[in-house]
C-alpha atoms as a PDB file:
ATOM      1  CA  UNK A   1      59.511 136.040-108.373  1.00  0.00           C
ATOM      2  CA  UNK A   2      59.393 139.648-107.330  1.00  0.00           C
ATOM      3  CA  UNK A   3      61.532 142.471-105.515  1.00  0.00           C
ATOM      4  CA  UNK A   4      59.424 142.275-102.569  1.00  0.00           C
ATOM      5  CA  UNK A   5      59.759 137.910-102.565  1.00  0.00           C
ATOM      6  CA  UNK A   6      63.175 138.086-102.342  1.00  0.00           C
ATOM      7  CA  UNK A   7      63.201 140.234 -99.365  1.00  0.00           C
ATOM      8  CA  UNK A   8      60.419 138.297 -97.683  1.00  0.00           C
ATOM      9  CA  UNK A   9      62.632 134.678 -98.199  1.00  0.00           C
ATOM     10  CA  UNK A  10      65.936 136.171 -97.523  1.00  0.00           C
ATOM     11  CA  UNK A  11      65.694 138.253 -94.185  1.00  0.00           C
ATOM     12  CA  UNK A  12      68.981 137.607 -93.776  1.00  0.00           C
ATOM     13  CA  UNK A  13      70.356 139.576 -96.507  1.00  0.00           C
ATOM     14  CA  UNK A  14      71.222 142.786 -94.980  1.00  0.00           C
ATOM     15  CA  UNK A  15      73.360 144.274 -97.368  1.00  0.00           C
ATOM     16  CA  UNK A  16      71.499 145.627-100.139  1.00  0.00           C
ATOM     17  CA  UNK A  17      73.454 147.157-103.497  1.00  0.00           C
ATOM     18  CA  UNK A  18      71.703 149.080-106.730  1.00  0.00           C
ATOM     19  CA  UNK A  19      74.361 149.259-110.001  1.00  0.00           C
ATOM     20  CA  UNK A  20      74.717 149.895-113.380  1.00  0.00           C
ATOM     21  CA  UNK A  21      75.700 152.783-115.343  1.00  0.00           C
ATOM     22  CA  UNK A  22      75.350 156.445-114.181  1.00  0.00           C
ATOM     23  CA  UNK A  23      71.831 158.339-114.552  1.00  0.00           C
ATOM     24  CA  UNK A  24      69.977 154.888-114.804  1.00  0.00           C
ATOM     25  CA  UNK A  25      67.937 155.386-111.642  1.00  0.00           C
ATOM     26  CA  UNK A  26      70.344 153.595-108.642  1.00  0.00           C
ATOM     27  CA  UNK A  27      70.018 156.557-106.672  1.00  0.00           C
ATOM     28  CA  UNK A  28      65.937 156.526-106.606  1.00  0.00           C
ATOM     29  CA  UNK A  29      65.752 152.667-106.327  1.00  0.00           C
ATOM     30  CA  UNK A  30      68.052 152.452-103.299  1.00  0.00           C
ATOM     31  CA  UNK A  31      66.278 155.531-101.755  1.00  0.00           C
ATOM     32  CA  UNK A  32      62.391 153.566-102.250  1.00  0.00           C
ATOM     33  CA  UNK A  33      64.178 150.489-101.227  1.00  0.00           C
ATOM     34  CA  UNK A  34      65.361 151.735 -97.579  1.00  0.00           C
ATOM     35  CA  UNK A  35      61.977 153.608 -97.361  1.00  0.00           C
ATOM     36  CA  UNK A  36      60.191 150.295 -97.630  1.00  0.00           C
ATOM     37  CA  UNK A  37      62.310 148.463 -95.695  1.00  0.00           C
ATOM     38  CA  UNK A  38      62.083 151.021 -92.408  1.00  0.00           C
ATOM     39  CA  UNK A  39      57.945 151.153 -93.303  1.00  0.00           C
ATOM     40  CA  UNK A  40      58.828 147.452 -92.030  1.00  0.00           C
ATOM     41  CA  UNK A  41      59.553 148.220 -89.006  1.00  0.00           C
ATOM     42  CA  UNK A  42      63.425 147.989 -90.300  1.00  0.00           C
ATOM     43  CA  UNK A  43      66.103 150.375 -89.601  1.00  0.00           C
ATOM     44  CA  UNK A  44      68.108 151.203 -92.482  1.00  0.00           C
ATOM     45  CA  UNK A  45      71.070 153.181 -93.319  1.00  0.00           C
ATOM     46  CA  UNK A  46      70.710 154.278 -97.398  1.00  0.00           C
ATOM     47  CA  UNK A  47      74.442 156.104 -98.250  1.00  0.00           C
ATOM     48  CA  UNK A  48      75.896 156.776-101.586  1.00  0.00           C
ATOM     49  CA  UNK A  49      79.276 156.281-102.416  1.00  0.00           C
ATOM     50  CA  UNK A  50      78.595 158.039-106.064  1.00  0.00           C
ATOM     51  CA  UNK A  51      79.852 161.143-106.093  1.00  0.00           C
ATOM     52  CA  UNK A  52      77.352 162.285-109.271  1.00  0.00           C
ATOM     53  CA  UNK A  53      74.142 161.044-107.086  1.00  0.00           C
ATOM     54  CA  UNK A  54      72.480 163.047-104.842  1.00  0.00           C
ATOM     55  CA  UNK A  55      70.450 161.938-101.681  1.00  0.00           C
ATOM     56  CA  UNK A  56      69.978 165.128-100.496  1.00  0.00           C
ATOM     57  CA  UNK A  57      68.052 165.982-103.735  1.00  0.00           C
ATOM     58  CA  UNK A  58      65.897 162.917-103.303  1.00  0.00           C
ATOM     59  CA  UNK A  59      65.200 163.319 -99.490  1.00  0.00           C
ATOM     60  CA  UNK A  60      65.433 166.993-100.387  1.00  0.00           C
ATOM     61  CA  UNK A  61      67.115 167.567 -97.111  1.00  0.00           C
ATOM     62  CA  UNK A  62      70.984 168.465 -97.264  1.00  0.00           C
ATOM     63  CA  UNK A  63      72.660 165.155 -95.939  1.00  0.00           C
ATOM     64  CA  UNK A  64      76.444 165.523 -97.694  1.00  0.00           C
ATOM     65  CA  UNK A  65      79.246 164.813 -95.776  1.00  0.00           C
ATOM     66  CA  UNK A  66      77.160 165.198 -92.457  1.00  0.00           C
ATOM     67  CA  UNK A  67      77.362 161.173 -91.521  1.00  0.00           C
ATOM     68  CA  UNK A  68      74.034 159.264 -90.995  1.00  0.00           C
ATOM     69  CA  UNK A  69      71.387 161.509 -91.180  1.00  0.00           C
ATOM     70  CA  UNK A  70      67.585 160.106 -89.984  1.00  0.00           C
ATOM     71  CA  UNK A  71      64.976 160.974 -92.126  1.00  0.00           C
ATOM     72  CA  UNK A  72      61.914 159.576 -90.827  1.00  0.00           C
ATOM     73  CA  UNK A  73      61.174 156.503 -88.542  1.00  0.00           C
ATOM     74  CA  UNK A  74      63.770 153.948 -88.973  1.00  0.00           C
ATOM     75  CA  UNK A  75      65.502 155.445 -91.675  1.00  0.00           C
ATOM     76  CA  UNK A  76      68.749 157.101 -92.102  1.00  0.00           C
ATOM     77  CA  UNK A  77      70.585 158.299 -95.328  1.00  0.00           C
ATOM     78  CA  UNK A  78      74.102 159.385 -95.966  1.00  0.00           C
ATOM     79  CA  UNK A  79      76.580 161.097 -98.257  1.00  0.00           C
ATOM     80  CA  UNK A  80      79.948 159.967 -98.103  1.00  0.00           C
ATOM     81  CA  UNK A  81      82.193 163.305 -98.692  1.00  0.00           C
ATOM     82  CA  UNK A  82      85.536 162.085-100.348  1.00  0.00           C
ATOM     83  CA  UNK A  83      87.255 165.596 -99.836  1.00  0.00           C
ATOM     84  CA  UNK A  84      87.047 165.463 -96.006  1.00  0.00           C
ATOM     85  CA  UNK A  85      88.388 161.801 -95.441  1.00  0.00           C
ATOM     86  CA  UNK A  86      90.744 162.285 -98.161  1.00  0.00           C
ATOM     87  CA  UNK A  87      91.933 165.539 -95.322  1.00  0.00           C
ATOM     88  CA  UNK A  88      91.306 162.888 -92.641  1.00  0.00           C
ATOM     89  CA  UNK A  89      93.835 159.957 -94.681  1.00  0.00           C
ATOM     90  CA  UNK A  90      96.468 163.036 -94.682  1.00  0.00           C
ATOM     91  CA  UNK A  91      96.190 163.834 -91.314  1.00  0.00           C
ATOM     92  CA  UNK A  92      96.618 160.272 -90.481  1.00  0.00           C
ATOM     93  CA  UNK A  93      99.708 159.684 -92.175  1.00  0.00           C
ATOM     94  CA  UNK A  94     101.214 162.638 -90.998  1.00  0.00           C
ATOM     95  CA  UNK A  95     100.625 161.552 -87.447  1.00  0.00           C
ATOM     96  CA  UNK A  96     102.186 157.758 -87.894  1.00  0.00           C
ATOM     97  CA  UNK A  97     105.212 159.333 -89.777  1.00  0.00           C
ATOM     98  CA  UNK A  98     105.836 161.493 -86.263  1.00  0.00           C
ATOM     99  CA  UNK A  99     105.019 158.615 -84.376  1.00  0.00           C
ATOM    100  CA  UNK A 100     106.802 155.757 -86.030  1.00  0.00           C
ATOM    101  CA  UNK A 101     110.232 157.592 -87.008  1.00  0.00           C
ATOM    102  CA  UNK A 102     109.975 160.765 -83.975  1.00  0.00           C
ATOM    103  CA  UNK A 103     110.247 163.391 -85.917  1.00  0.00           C
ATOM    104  CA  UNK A 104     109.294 166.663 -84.654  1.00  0.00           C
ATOM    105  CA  UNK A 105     107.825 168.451 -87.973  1.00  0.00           C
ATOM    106  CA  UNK A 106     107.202 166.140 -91.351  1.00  0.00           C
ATOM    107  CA  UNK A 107     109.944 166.530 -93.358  1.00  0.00           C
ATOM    108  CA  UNK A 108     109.154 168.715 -96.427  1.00  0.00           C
ATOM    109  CA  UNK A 109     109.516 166.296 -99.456  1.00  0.00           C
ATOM    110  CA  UNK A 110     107.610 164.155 -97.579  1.00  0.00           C
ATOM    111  CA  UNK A 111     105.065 166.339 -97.035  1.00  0.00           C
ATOM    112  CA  UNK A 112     104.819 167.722-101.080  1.00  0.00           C
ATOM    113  CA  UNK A 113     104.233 163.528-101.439  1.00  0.00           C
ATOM    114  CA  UNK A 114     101.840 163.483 -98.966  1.00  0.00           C
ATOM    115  CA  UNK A 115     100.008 166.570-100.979  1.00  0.00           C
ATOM    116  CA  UNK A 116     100.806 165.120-104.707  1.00  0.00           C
ATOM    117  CA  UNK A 117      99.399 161.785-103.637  1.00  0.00           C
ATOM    118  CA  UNK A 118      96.122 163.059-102.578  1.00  0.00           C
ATOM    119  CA  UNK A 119      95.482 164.679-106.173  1.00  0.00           C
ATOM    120  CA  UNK A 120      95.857 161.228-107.460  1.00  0.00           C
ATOM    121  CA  UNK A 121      92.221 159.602-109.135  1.00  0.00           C
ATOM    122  CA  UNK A 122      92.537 156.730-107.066  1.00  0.00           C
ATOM    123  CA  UNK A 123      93.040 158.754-103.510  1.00  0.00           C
ATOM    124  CA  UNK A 124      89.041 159.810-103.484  1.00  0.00           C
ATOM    125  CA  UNK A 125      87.858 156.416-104.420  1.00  0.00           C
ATOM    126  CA  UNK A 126      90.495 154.521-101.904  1.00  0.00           C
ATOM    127  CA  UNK A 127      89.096 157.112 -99.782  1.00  0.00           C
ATOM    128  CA  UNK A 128      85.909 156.125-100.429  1.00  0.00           C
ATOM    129  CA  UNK A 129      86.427 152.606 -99.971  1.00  0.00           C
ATOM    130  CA  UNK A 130      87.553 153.448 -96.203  1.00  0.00           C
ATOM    131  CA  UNK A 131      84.789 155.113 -95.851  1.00  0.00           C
ATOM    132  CA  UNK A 132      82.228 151.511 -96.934  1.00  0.00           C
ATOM    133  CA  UNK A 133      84.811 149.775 -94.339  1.00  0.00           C
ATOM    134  CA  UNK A 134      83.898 152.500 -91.761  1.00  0.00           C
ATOM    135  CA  UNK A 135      80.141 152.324 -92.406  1.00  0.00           C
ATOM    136  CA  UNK A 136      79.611 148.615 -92.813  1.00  0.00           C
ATOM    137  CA  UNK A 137      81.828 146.969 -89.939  1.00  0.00           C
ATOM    138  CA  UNK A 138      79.935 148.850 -87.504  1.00  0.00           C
ATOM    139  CA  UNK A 139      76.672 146.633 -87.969  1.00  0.00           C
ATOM    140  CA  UNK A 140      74.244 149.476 -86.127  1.00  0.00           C
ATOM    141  CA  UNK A 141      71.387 148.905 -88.424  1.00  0.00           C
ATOM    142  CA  UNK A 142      69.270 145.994 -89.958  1.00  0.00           C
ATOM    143  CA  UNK A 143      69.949 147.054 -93.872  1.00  0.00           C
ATOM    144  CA  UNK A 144      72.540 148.920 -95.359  1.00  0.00           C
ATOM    145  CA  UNK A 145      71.288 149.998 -98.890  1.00  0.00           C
ATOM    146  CA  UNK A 146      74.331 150.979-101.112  1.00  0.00           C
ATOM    147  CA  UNK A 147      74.414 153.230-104.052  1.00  0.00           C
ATOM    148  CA  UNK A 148      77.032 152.195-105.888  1.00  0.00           C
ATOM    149  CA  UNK A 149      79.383 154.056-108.144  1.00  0.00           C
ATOM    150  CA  UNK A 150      79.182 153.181-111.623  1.00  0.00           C
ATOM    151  CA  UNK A 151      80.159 149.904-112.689  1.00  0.00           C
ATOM    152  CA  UNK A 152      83.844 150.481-113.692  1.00  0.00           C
ATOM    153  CA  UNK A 153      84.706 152.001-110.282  1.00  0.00           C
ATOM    154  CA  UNK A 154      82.588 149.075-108.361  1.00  0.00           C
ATOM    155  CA  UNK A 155      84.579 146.599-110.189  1.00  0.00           C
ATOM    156  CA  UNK A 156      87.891 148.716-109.051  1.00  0.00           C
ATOM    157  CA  UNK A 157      86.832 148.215-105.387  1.00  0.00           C
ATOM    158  CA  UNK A 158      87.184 144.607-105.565  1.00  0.00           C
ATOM    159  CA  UNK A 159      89.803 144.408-107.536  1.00  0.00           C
ATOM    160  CA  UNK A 160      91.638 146.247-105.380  1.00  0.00           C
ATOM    161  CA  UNK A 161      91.138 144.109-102.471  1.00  0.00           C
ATOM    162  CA  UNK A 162      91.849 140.903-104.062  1.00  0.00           C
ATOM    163  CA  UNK A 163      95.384 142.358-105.353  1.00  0.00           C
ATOM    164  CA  UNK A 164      96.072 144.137-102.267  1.00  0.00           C
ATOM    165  CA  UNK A 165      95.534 140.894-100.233  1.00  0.00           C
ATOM    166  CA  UNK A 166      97.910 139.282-102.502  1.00  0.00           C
ATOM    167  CA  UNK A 167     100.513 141.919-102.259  1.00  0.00           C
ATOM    168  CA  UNK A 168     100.656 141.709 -98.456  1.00  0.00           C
ATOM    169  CA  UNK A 169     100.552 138.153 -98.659  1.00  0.00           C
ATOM    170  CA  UNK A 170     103.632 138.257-100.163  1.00  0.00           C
ATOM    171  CA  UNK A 171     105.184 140.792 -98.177  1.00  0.00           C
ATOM    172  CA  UNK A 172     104.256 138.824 -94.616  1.00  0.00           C
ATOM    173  CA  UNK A 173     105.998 135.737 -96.082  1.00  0.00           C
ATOM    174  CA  UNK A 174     109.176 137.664 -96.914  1.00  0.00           C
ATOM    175  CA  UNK A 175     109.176 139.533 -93.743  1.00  0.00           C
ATOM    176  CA  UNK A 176     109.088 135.607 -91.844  1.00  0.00           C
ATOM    177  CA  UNK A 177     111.582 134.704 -94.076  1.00  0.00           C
ATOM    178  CA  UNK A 178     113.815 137.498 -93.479  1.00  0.00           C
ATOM    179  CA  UNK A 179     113.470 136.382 -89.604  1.00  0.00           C
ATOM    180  CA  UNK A 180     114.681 132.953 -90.317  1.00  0.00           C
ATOM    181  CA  UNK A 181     117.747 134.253 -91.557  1.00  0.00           C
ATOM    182  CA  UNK A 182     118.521 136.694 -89.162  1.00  0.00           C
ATOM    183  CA  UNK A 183     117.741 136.098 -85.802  1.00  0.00           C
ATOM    184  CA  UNK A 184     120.992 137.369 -84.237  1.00  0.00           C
ATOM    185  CA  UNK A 185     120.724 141.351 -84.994  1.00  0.00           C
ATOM    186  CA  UNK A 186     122.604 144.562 -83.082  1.00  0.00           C
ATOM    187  CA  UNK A 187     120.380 146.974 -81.267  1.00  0.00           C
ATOM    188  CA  UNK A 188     120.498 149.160 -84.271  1.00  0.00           C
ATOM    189  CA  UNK A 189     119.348 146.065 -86.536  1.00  0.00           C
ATOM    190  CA  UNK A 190     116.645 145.277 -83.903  1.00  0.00           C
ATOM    191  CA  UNK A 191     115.283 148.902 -84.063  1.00  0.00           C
ATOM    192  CA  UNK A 192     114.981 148.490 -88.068  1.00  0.00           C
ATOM    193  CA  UNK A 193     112.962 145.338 -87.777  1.00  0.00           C
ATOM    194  CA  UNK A 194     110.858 146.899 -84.991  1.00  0.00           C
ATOM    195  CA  UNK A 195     110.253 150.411 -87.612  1.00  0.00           C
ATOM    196  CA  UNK A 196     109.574 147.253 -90.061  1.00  0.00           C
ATOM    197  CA  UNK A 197     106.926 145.185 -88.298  1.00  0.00           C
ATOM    198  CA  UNK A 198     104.995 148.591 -87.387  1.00  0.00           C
ATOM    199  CA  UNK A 199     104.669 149.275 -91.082  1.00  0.00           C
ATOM    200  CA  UNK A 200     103.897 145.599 -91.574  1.00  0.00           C
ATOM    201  CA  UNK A 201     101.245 146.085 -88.903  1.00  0.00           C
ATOM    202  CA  UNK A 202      99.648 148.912 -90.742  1.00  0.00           C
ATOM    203  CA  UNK A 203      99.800 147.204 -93.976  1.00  0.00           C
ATOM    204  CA  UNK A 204      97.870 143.934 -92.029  1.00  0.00           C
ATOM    205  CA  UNK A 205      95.506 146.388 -90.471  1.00  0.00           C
ATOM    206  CA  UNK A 206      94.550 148.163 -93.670  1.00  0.00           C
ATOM    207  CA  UNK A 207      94.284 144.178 -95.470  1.00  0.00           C
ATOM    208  CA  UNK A 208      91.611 143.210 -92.598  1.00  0.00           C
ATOM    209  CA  UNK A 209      89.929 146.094 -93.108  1.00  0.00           C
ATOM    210  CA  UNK A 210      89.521 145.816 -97.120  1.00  0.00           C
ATOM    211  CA  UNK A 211      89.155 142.164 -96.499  1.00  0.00           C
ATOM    212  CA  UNK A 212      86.194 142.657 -94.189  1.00  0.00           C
ATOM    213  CA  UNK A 213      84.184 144.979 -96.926  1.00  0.00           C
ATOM    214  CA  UNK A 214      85.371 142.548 -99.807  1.00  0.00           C
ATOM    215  CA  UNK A 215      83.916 139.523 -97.836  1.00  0.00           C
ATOM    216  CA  UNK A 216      80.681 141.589 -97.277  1.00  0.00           C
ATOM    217  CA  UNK A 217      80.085 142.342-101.159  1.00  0.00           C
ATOM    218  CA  UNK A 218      80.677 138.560-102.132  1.00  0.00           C
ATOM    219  CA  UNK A 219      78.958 137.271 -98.932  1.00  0.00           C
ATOM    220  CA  UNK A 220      76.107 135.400-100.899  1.00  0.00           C
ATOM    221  CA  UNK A 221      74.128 134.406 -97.707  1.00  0.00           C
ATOM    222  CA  UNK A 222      73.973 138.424 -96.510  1.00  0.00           C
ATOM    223  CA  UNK A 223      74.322 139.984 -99.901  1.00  0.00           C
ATOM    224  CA  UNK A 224      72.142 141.344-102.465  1.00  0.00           C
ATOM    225  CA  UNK A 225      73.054 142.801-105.829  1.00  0.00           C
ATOM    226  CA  UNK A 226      70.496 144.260-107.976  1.00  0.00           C
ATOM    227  CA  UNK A 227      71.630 145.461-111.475  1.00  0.00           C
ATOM    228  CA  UNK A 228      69.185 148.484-113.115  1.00  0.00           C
ATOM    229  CA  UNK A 229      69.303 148.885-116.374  1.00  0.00           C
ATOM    230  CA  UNK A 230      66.417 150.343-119.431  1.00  0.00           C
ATOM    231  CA  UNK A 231      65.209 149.141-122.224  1.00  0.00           C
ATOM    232  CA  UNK A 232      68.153 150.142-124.745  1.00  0.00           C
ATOM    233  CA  UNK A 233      70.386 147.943-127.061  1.00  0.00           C
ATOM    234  CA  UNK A 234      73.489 149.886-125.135  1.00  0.00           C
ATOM    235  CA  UNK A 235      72.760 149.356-121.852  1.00  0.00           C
ATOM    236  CA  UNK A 236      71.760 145.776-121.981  1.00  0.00           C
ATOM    237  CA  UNK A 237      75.030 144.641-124.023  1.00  0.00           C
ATOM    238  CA  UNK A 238      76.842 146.862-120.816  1.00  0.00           C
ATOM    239  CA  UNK A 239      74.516 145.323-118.615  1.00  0.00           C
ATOM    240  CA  UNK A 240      75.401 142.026-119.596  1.00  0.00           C
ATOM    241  CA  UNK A 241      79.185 142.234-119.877  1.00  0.00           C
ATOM    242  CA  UNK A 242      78.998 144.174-116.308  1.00  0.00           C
ATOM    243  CA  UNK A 243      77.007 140.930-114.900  1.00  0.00           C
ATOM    244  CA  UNK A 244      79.730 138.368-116.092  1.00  0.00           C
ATOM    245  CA  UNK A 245      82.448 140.293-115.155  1.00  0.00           C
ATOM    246  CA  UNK A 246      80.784 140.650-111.729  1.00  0.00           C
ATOM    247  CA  UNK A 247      80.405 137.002-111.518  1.00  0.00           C
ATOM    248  CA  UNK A 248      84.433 136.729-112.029  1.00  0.00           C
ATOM    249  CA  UNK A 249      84.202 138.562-108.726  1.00  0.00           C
ATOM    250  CA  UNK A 250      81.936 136.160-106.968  1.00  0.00           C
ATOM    251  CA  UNK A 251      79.888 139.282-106.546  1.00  0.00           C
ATOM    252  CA  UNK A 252      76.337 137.499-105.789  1.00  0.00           C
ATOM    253  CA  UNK A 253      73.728 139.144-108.157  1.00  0.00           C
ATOM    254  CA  UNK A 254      70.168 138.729-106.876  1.00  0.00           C
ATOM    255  CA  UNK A 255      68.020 139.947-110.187  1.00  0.00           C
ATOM    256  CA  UNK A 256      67.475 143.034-112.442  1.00  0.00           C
ATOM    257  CA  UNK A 257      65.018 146.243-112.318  1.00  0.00           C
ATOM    258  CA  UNK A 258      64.408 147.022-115.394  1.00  0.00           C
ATOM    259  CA  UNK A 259      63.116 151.375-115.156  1.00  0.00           C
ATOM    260  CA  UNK A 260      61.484 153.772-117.265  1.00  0.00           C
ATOM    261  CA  UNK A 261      59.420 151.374-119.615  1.00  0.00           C
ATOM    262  CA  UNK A 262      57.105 153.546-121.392  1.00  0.00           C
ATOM    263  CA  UNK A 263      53.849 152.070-120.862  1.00  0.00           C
ATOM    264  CA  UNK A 264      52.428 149.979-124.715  1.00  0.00           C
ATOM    265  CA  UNK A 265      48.907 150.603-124.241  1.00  0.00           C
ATOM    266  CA  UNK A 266      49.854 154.555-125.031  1.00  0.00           C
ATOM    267  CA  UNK A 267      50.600 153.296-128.601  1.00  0.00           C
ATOM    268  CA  UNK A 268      46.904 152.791-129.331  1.00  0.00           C
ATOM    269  CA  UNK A 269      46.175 156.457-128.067  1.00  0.00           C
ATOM    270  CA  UNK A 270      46.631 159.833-130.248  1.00  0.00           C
ATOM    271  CA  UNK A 271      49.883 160.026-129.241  1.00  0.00           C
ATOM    272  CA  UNK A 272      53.136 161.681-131.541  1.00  0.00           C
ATOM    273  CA  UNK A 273      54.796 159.339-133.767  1.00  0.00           C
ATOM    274  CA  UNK A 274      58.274 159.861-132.125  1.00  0.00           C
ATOM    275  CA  UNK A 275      56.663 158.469-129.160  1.00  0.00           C
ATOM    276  CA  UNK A 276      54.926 155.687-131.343  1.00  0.00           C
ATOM    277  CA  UNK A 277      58.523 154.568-132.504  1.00  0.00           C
ATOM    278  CA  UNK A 278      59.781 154.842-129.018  1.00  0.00           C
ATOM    279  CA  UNK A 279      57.999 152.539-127.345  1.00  0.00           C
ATOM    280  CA  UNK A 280      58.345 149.865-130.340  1.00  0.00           C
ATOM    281  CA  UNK A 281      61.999 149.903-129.481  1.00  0.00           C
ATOM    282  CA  UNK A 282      61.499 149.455-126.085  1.00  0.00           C
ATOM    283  CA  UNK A 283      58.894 146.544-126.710  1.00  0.00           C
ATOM    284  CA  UNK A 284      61.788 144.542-128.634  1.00  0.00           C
ATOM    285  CA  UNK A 285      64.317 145.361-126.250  1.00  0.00           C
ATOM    286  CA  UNK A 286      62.378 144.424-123.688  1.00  0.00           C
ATOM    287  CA  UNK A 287      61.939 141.083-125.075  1.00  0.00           C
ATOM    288  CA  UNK A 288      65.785 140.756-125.304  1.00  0.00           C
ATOM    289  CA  UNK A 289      65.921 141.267-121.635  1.00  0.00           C
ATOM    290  CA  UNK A 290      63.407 138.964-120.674  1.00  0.00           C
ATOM    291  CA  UNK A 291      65.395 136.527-123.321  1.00  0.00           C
ATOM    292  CA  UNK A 292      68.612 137.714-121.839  1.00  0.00           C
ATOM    293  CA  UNK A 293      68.239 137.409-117.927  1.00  0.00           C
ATOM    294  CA  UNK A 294      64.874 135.368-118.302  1.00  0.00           C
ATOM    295  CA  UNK A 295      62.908 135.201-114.270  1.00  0.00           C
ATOM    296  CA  UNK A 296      65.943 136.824-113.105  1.00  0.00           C
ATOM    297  CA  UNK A 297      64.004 140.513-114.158  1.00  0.00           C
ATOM    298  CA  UNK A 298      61.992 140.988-110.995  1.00  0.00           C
ATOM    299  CA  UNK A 299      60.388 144.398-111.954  1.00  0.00           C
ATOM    300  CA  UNK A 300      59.509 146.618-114.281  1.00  0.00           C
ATOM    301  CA  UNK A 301      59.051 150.326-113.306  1.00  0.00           C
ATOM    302  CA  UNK A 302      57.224 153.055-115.383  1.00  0.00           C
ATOM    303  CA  UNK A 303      58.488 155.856-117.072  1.00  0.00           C
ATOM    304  CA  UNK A 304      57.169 158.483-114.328  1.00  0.00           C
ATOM    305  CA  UNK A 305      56.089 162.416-115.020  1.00  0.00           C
ATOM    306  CA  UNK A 306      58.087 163.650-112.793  1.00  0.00           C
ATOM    307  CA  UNK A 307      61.340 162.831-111.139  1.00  0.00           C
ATOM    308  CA  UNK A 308      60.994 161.407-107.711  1.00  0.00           C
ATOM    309  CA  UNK A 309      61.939 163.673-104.654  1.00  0.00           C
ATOM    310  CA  UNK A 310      60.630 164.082-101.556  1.00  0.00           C
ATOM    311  CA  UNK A 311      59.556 161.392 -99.456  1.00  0.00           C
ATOM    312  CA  UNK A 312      54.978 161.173-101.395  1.00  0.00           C
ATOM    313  CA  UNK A 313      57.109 160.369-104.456  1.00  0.00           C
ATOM    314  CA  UNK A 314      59.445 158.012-103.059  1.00  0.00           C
ATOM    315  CA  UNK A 315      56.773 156.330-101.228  1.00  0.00           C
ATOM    316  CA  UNK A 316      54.964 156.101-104.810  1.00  0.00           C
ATOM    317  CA  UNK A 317      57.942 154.217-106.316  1.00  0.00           C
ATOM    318  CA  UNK A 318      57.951 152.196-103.136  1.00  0.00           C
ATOM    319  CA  UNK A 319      54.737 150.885-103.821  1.00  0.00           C
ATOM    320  CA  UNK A 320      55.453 150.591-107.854  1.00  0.00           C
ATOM    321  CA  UNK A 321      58.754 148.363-107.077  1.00  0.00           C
ATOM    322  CA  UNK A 322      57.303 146.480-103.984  1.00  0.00           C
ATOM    323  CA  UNK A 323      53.628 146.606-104.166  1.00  0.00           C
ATOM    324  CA  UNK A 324      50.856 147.963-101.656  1.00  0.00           C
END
């Protein structure tokens, strides 16, 4: 089994997803990866959610925060810029406040939470998130090629829908409830429930939408999760504990790249010792991997001379990851 087999027997996987820990080579793989797939005749939307990659280095064309950008035939790319939707999610909730209670202004504390919530960690990646829902729901291309975040924060995404679902889940119920009991209401009463159920609404709206990109990323008919990873003792214990925990998640995981393997046959050359030692290591850890995750490693990339921008050297690791 190969990369380029499990593309050719599952068309219908059209959401595509590099991960692993930061600086391992996601960014490159899922940047080859939509470059073969449009050579295909495909069109395909590469976008990073990372804010520590850069696809705009790679393409070497300034893509960030512009929305999809085409590159060549078939293929777009784009950089998701947390700053400006965070703006957009203030802007937002400033409106609905004016709209749901009819208030002229926002009221001032409100406003100092509005700003001390968006300084909050977990505003750019929720942000973020919105942003996946945004891109993926649409369905205007053939393959969408994520770039994940590093593992910790991919893990956070679905956590966070599965206990947000819950949370509302429990919130609908006691909202019916609450009905049950209290059917007969003044007009003031009946204007509380009404500001209730529009909040309620929201909440339900937001669920659906997290719910959508959730279902997507554990979809294991349309979904396609490749872990990267080199041959290190670190990163293959991480790699491993990352897989199972994504498997908790019913996260479907499709196989493993394994990059920057040091090619043996430089071992019988004149070559320094440090280099020598070097790609002993990688020999044994390379067998742990192939122990480890067994016909489940679909490829093996090079250690390259140079790193890969620009579309000659991204169609170069095209052809190293998917042949021809």
């Amino acid at each position: 089994m190969s990369l380029r087999t499990v593309f050719e027997q599952h068309p219908e996987r059209r959401y595509i997803m590099f991960g692993g820990k930061g600086g391992l080579g996601k960014t490159t793989f899922s940047a080859a990866t939509a470059y073969w797939l449009a050579r295909q005749g495909k069109r395909v939307l590469v976008f990073s959610v990372d804010p520590q990659a850069s696809l705009s280095d790679i393409f070497q064309q300034n893509i960030f925060g512009k929305g999809p950008v085409q590159i060549t035939e078939n293929l777009w790319a784009q950089e998701i810029d947390a700053d400006q939707r965070i703006k957009a999610y203030q802007e937002e909730i400033r409106q609905k406040i004016l709209d749901m209670y009819g208030f002229e202004r926002v009221p001032e504390e409100i406003e100092n939470y509005i700003a001390a919530a968006s300084a909050e960690p977990a505003m750019e990646e929720s942000a973020i998130f919105d942003a996946v829902v945004d891109i993926v729901v649409q369905g205007d291309y053939d393959y969408y090629i994520y770039d994940l975040v590093p593992l910790g924060h991919a893990l956070y995404y679905l956590s966070m829908a599965k206990v947000y679902d819950e949370w509302i889940s429990k919130i609908t119920k006691l909202r019916e409830e609450m009905r049950e009991y209290d059917r007969v209401a003044s007009v003031l009463r009946r204007q509380k429930e009404l500001e209730e159920d529009q909040i309620l609404n929201e909440l339900q709206y937001i669920r659906g939408r997290i719910s959508a990109s959730s279902a997507i990323l554990t979809d294991k008919r349309k979904t396609a999760f490749f872990f990267v990873l080199v041959p290190e003792e670190m990163i293959l214990i991480d790699t491993r504990k990352a897989a199972e925990l994504f498997a908790r998640f019913d996260v479907p995981i499709s196989g493993y790249v394994v990059n920057r393997v040091v090619p043996p046959e430089l071992a019988e050359e004149n070559v320094p010792e440090y280099l020598r030692h070097r790609i002993a290591m990688q020999q044994k850890y390379l067998g742990a991997i192939r122990q480890t995750f067994g016909h489940d490693v679909l490829a093996y990339v090079p250690e390259l001379e140079r790193d890969v921008t620009g579309l000659p050297a991204i169609e170069r690791l095209a052809g190293i990851m998917y042949g021809g």
